[in-house]
Protein backbone atom coordinates (compact mmCIF):
# COMPACT_ATOMS: atom_id res chain seq x y z
CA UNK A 1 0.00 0.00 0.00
CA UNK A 2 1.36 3.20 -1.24
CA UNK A 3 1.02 6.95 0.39
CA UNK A 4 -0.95 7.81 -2.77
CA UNK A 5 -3.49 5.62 -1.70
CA UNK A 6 -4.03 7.28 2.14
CA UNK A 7 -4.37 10.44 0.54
CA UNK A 8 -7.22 9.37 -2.12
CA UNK A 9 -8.87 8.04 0.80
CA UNK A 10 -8.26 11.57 3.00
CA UNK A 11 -7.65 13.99 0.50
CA UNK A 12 -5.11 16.32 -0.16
CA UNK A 13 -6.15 19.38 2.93
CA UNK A 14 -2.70 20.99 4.33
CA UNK A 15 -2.62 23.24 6.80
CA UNK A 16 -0.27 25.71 7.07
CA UNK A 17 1.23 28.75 8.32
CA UNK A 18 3.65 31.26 8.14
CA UNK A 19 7.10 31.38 10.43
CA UNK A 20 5.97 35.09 10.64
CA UNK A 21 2.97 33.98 12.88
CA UNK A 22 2.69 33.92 16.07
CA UNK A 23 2.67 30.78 18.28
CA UNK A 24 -0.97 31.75 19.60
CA UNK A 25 -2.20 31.97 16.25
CA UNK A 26 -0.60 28.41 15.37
CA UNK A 27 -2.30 27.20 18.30
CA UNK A 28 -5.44 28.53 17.50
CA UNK A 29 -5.21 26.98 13.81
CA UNK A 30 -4.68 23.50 15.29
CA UNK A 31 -7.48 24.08 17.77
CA UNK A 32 -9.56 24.97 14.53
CA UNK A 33 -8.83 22.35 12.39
CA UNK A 34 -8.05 19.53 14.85
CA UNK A 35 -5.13 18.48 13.23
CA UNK A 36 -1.90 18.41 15.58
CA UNK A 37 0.91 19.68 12.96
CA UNK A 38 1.11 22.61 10.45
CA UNK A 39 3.41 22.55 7.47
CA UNK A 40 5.67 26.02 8.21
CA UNK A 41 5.97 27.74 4.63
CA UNK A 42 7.66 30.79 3.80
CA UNK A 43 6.00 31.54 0.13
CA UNK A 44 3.61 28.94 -1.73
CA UNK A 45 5.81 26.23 -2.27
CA UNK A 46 8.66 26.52 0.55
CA UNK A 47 8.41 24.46 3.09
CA UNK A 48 11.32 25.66 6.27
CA UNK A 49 9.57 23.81 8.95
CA UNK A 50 6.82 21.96 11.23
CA UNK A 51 5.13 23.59 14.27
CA UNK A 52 3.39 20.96 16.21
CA UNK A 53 1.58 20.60 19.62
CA UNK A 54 4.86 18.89 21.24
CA UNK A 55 7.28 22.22 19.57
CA UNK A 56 4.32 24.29 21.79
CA UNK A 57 4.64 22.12 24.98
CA UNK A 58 8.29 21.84 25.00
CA UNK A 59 9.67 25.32 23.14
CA UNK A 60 6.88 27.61 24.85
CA UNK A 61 5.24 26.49 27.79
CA UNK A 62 8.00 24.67 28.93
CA UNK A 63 10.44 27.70 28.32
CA UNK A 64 8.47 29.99 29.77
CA UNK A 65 7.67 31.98 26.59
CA UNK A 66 4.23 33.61 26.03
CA UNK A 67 2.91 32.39 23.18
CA UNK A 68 0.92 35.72 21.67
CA UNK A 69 5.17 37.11 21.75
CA UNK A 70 6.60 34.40 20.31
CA UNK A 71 7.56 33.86 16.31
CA UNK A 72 6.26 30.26 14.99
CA UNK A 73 9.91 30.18 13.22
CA UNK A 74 11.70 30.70 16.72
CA UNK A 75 9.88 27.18 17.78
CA UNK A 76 9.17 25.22 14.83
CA UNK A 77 10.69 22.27 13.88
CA UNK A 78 13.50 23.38 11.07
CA UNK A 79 14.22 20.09 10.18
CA UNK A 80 11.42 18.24 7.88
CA UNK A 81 11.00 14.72 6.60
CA UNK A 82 9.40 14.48 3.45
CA UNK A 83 8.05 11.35 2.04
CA UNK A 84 6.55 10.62 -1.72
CA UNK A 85 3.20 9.37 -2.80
CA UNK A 86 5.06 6.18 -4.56
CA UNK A 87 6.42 5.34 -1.23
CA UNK A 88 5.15 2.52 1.07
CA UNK A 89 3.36 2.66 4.17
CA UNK A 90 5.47 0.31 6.11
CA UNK A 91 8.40 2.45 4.60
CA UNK A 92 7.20 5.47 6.39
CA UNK A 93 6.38 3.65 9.17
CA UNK A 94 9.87 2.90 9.73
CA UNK A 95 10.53 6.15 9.37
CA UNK A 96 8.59 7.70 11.43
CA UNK A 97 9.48 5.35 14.11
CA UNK A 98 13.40 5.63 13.44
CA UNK A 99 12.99 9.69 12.99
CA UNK A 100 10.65 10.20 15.91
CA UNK A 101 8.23 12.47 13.72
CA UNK A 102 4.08 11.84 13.97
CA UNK A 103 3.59 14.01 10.66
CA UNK A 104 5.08 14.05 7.18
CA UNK A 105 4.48 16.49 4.53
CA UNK A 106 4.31 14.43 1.19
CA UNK A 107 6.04 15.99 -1.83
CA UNK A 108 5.38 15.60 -5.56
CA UNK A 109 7.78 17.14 -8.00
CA UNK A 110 8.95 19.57 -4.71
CA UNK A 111 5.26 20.38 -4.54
CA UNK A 112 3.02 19.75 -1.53
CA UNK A 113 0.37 17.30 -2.22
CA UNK A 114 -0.46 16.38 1.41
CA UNK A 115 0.25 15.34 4.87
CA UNK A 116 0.34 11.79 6.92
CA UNK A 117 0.56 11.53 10.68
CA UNK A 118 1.42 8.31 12.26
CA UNK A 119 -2.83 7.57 12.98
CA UNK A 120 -3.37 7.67 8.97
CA UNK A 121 -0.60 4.61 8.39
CA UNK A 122 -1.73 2.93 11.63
CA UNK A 123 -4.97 3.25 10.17
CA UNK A 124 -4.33 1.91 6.82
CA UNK A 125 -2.41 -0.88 8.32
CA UNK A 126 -4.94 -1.67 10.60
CA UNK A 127 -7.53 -1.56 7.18
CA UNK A 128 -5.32 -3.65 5.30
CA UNK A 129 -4.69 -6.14 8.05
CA UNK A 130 -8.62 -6.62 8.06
CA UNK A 131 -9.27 -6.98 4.28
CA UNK A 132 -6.54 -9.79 4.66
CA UNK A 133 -7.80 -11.58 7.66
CA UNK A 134 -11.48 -11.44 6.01
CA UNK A 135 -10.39 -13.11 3.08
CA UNK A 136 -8.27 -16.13 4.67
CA UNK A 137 -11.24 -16.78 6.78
CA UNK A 138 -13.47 -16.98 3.86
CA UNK A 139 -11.38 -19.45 1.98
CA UNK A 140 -10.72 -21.61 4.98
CA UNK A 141 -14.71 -21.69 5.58
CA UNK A 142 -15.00 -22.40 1.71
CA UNK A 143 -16.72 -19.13 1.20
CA UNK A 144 -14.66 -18.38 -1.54
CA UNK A 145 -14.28 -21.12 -4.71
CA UNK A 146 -10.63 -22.17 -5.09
């Protein structure tokens, strides 16, 4: 299963913002789209960055900053993991897992198509895991001609 086919399934919706932002105004555009992560872009295209809910815990609140004074670029995450569409789940999995990362923008051509987080793969997984398990029991109850 490739990351083309999560994003058929969830569609292409990124959410991002600006490193010119402030931190309360990130926060306030997670709050609004429940999503945990936004893609940090400075222009259409260029991606410098992620600002999650764990760069707000541990660069603001954490540090004592306030966030309606604080700069999204001063806390967000500079360094970004990328993944393609023609790449695997379990490949990103790994990934994510070896990186420590719950969200990965997905780039086509250097363009941004999308966004996974770590409950979209488990999710597939978990889908995929079904679809098999549902089919071996139907051949080995002889629902399904040989």
């Amino acid at each position: 299963m490739l990351i083309s086919e999560i994003l058929k399934e969830k569609g292409n919706n990124v959410y991002t913002i600006s490193p010119d932002k402030t931190v309360y105004e990130a926060i306030s555009e997670l709050t609004d789209k429940n999503v945990g992560a936004l893609v940090v872009q400075n222009g259409e295209n260029d991606v410098v960055g992620m600002f999650s809910e764990r760069d707000y815990t541990s660069k603001v609140i954490l540090k004592g900053r306030h966030s309606q004074d604080t700069k999204v670029r001063d806390v967000m995450s500079p360094k970004v993991q990328f993944v393609t569409p023609e790449q695997s789940i379990e490949e990103c999995m790994a990934l994510m897992t070896e990186k420590r990362f719950r969200h990965f923008p997905v780039l086509n051509e250097r363009h941004l198509i999308g966004i996974v987080s770590i409950g979209d793969l488990v999710k597939a997984i978990i889908s995929k895991q079904k679809i098999e398990i549902d089919y071996l029991m139907n051949y080995i109850t002889g629902k399904y001609p040989v």
